[in-house]
PDB file of N, CA and C in Angstrom:
ATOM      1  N   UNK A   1      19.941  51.728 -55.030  1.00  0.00           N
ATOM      2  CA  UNK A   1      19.066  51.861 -56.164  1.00  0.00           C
ATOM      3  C   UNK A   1      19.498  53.028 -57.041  1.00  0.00           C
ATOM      4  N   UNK A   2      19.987  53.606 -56.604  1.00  0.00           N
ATOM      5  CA  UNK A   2      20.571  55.325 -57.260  1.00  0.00           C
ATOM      6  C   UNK A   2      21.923  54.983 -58.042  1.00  0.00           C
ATOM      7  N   UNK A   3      22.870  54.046 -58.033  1.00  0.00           N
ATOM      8  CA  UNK A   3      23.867  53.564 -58.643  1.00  0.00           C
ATOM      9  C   UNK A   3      23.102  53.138 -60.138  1.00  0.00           C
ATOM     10  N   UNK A   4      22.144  52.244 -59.526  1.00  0.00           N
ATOM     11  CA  UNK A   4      21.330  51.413 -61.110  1.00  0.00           C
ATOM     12  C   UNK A   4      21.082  52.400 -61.600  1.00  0.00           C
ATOM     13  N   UNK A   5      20.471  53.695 -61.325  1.00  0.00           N
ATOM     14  CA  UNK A   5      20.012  54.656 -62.331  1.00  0.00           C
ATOM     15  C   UNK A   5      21.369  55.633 -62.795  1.00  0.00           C
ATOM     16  N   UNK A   6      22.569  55.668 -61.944  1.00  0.00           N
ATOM     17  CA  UNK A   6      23.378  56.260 -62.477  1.00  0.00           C
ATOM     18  C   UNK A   6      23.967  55.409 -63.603  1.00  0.00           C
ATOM     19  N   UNK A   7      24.250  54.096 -63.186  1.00  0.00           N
ATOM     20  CA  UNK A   7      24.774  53.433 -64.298  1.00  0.00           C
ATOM     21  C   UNK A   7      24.235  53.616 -65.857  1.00  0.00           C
ATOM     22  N   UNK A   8      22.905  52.908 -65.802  1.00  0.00           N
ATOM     23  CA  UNK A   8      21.992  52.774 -66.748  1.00  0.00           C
ATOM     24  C   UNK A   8      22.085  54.585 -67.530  1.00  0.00           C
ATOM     25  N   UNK A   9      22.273  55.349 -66.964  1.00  0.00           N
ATOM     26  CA  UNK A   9      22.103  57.125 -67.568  1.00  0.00           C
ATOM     27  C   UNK A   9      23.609  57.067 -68.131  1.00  0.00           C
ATOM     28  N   UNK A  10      24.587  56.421 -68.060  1.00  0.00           N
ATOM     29  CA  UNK A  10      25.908  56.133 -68.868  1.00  0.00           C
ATOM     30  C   UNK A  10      25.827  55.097 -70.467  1.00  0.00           C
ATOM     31  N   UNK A  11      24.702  54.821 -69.955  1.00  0.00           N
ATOM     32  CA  UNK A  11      24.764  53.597 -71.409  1.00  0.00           C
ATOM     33  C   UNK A  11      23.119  54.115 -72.191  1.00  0.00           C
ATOM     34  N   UNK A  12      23.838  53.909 -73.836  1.00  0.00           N
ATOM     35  CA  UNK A  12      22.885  54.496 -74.925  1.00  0.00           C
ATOM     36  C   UNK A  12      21.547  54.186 -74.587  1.00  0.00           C
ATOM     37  N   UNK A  13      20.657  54.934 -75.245  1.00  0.00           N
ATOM     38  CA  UNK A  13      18.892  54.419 -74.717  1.00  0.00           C
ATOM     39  C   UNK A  13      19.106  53.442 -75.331  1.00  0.00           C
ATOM     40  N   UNK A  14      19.051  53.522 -76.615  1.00  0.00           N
ATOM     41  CA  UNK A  14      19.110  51.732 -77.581  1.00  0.00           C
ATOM     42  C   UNK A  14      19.838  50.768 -76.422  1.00  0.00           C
ATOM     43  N   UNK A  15      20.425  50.464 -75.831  1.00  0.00           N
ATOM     44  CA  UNK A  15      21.669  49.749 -74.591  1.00  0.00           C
ATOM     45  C   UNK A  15      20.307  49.127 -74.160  1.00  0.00           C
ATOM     46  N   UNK A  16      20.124  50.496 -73.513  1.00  0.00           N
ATOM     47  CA  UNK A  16      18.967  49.858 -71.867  1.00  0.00           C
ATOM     48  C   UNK A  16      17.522  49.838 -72.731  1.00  0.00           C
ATOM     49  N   UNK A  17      17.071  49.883 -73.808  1.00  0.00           N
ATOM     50  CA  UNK A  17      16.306  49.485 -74.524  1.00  0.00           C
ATOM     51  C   UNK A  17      16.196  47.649 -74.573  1.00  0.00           C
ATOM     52  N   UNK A  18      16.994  47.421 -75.218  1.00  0.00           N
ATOM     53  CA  UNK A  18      17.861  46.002 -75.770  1.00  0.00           C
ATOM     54  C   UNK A  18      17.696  45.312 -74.134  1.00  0.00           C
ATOM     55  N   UNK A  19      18.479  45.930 -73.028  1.00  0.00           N
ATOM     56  CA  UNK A  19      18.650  45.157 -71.701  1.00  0.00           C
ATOM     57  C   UNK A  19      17.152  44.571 -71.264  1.00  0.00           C
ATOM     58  N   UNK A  20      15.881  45.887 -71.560  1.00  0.00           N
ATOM     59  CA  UNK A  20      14.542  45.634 -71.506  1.00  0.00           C
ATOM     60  C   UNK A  20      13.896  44.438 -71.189  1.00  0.00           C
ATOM     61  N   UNK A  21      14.349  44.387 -73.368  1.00  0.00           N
ATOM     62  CA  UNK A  21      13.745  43.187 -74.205  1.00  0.00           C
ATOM     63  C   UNK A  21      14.228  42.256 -73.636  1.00  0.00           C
ATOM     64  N   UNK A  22      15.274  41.740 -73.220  1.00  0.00           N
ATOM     65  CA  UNK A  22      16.274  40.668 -72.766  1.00  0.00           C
ATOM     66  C   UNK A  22      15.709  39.738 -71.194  1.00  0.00           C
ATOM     67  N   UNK A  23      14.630  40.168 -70.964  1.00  0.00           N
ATOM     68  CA  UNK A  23      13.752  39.801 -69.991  1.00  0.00           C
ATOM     69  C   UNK A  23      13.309  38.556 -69.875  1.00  0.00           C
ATOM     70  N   UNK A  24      13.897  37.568 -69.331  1.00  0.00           N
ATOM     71  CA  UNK A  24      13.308  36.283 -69.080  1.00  0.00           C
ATOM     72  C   UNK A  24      11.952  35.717 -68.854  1.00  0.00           C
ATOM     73  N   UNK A  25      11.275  35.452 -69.167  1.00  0.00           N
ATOM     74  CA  UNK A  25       9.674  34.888 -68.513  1.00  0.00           C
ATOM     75  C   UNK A  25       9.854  33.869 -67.766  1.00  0.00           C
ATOM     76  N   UNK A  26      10.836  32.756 -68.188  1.00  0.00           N
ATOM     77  CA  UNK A  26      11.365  31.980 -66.994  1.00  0.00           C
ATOM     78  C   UNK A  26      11.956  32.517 -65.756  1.00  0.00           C
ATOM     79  N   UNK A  27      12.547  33.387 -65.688  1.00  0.00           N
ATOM     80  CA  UNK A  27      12.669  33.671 -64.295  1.00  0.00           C
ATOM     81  C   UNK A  27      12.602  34.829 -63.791  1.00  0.00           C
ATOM     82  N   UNK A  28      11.686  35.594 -64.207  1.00  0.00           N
ATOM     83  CA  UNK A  28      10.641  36.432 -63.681  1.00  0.00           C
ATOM     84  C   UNK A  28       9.402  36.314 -64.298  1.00  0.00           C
ATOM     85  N   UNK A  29       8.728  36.021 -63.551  1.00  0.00           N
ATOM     86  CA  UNK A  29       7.174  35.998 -63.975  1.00  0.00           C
ATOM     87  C   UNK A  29       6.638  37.472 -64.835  1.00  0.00           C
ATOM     88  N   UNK A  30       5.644  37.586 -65.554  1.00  0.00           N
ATOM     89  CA  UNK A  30       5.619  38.499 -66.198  1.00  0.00           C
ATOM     90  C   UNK A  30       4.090  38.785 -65.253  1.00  0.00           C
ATOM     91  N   UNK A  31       3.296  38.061 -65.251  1.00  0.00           N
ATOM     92  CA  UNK A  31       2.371  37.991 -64.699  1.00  0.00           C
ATOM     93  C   UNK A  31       2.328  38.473 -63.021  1.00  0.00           C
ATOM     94  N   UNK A  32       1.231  39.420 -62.672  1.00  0.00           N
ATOM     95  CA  UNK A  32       0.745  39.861 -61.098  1.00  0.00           C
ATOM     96  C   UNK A  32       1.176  38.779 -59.872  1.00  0.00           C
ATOM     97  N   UNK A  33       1.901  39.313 -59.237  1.00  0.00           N
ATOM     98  CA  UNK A  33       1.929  38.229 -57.943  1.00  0.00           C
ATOM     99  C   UNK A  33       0.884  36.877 -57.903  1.00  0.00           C
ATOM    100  N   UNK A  34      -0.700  38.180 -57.960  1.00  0.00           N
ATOM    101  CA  UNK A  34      -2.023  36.962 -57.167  1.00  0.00           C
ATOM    102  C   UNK A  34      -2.046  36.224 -58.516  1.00  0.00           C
ATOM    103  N   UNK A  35      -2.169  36.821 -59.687  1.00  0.00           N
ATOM    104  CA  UNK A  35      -2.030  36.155 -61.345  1.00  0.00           C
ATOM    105  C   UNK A  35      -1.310  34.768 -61.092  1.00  0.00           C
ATOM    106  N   UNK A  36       0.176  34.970 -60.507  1.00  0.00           N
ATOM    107  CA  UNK A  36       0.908  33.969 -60.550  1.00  0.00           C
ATOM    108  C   UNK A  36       0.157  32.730 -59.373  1.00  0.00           C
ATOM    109  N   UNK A  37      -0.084  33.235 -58.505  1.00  0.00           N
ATOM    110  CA  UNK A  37      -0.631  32.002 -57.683  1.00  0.00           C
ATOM    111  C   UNK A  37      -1.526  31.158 -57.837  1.00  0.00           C
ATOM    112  N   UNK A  38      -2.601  32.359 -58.390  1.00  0.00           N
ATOM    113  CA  UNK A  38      -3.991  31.454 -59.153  1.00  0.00           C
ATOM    114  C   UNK A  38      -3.640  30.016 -59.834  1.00  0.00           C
ATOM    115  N   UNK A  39      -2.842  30.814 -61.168  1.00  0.00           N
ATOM    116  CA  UNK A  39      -2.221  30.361 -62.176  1.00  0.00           C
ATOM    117  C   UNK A  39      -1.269  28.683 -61.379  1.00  0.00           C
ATOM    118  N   UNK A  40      -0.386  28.768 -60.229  1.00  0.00           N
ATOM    119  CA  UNK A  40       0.029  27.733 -59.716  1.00  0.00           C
ATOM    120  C   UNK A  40      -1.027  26.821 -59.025  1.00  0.00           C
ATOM    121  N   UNK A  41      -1.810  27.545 -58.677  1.00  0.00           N
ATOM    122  CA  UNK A  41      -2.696  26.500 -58.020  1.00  0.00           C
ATOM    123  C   UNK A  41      -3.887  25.452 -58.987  1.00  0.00           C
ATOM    124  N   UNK A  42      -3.735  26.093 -60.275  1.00  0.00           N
ATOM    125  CA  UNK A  42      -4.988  25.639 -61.182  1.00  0.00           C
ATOM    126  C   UNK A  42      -4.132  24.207 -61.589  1.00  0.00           C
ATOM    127  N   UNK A  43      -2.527  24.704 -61.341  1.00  0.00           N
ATOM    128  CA  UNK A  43      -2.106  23.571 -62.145  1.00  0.00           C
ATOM    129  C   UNK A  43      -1.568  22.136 -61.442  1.00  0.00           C
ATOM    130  N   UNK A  44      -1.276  22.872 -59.728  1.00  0.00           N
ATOM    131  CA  UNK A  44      -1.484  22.007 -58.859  1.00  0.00           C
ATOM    132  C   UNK A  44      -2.899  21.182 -59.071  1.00  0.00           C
ATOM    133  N   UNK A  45      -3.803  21.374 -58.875  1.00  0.00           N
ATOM    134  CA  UNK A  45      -5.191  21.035 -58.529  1.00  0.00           C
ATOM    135  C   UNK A  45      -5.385  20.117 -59.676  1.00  0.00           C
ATOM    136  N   UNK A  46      -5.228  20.717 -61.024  1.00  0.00           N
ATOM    137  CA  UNK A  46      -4.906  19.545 -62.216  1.00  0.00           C
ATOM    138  C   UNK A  46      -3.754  18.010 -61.957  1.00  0.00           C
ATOM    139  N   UNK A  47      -2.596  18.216 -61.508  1.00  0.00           N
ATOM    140  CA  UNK A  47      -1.667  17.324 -61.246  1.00  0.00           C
ATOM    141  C   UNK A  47      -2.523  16.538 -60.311  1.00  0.00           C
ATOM    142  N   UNK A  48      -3.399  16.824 -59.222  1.00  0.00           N
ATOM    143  CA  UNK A  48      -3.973  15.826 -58.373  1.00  0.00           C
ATOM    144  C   UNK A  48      -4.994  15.056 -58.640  1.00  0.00           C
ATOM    145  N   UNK A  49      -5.740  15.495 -59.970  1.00  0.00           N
ATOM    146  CA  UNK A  49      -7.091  15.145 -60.539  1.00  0.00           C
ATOM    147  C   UNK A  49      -7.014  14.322 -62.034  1.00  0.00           C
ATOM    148  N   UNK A  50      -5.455  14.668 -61.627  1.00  0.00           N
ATOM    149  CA  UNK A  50      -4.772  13.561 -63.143  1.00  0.00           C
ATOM    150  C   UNK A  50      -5.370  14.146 -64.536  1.00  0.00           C
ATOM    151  N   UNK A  51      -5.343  15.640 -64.389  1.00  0.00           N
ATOM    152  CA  UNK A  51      -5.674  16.347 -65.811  1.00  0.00           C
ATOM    153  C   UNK A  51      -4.902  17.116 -66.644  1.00  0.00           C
ATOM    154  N   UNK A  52      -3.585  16.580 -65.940  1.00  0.00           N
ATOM    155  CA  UNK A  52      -2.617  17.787 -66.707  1.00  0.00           C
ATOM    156  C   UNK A  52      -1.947  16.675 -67.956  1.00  0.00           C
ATOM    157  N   UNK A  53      -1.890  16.970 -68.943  1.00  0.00           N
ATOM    158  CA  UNK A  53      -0.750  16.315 -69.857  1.00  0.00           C
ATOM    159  C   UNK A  53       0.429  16.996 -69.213  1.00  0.00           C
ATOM    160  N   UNK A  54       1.260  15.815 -69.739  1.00  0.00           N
ATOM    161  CA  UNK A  54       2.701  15.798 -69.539  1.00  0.00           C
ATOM    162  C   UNK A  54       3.940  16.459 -70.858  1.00  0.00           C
ATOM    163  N   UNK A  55       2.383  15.179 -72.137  1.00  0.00           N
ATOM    164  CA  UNK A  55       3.524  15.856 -73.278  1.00  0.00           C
ATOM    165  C   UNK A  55       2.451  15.348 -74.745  1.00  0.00           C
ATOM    166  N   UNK A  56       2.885  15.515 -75.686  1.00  0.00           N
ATOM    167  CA  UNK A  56       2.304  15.567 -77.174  1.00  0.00           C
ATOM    168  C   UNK A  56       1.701  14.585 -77.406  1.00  0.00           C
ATOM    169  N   UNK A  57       1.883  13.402 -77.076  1.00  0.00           N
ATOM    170  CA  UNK A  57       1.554  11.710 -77.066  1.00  0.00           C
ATOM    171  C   UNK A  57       0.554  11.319 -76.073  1.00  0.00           C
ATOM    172  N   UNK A  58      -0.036  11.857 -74.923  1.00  0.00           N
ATOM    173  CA  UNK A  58      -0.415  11.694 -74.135  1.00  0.00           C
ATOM    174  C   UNK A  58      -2.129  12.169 -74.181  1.00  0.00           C
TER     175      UNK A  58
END
């Protein structure tokens, strides 16, 4: 873990600013662990009760 912070202390703040922003929401959740589970289970529970749309037409 001490490498990442040495590295990152070599490159401009603007750099690791920019690296920040560059943050996926697809593949890291932005949202709390329990946030995220809730959140999976509401949409499970929809898929079984046949309440989720799929898409725009639907």
């Amino acid at each position: 873990m001490s490498n990442t912070l040495i590295s990152n202390e070599s490159v401009p703040n603007s750099k690791v600013d920019e690296q920040e922003e560059e943050i996926n929401a697809k593949i890291f959740p932005l949202a709390s662990l329990e946030l995220t589970n809730q959140i999976l289970d509401v949409v499970q529970r929809a898929t079984v009760y046949r309440q989720l749309k799929r898409g725009a037409n639907e």
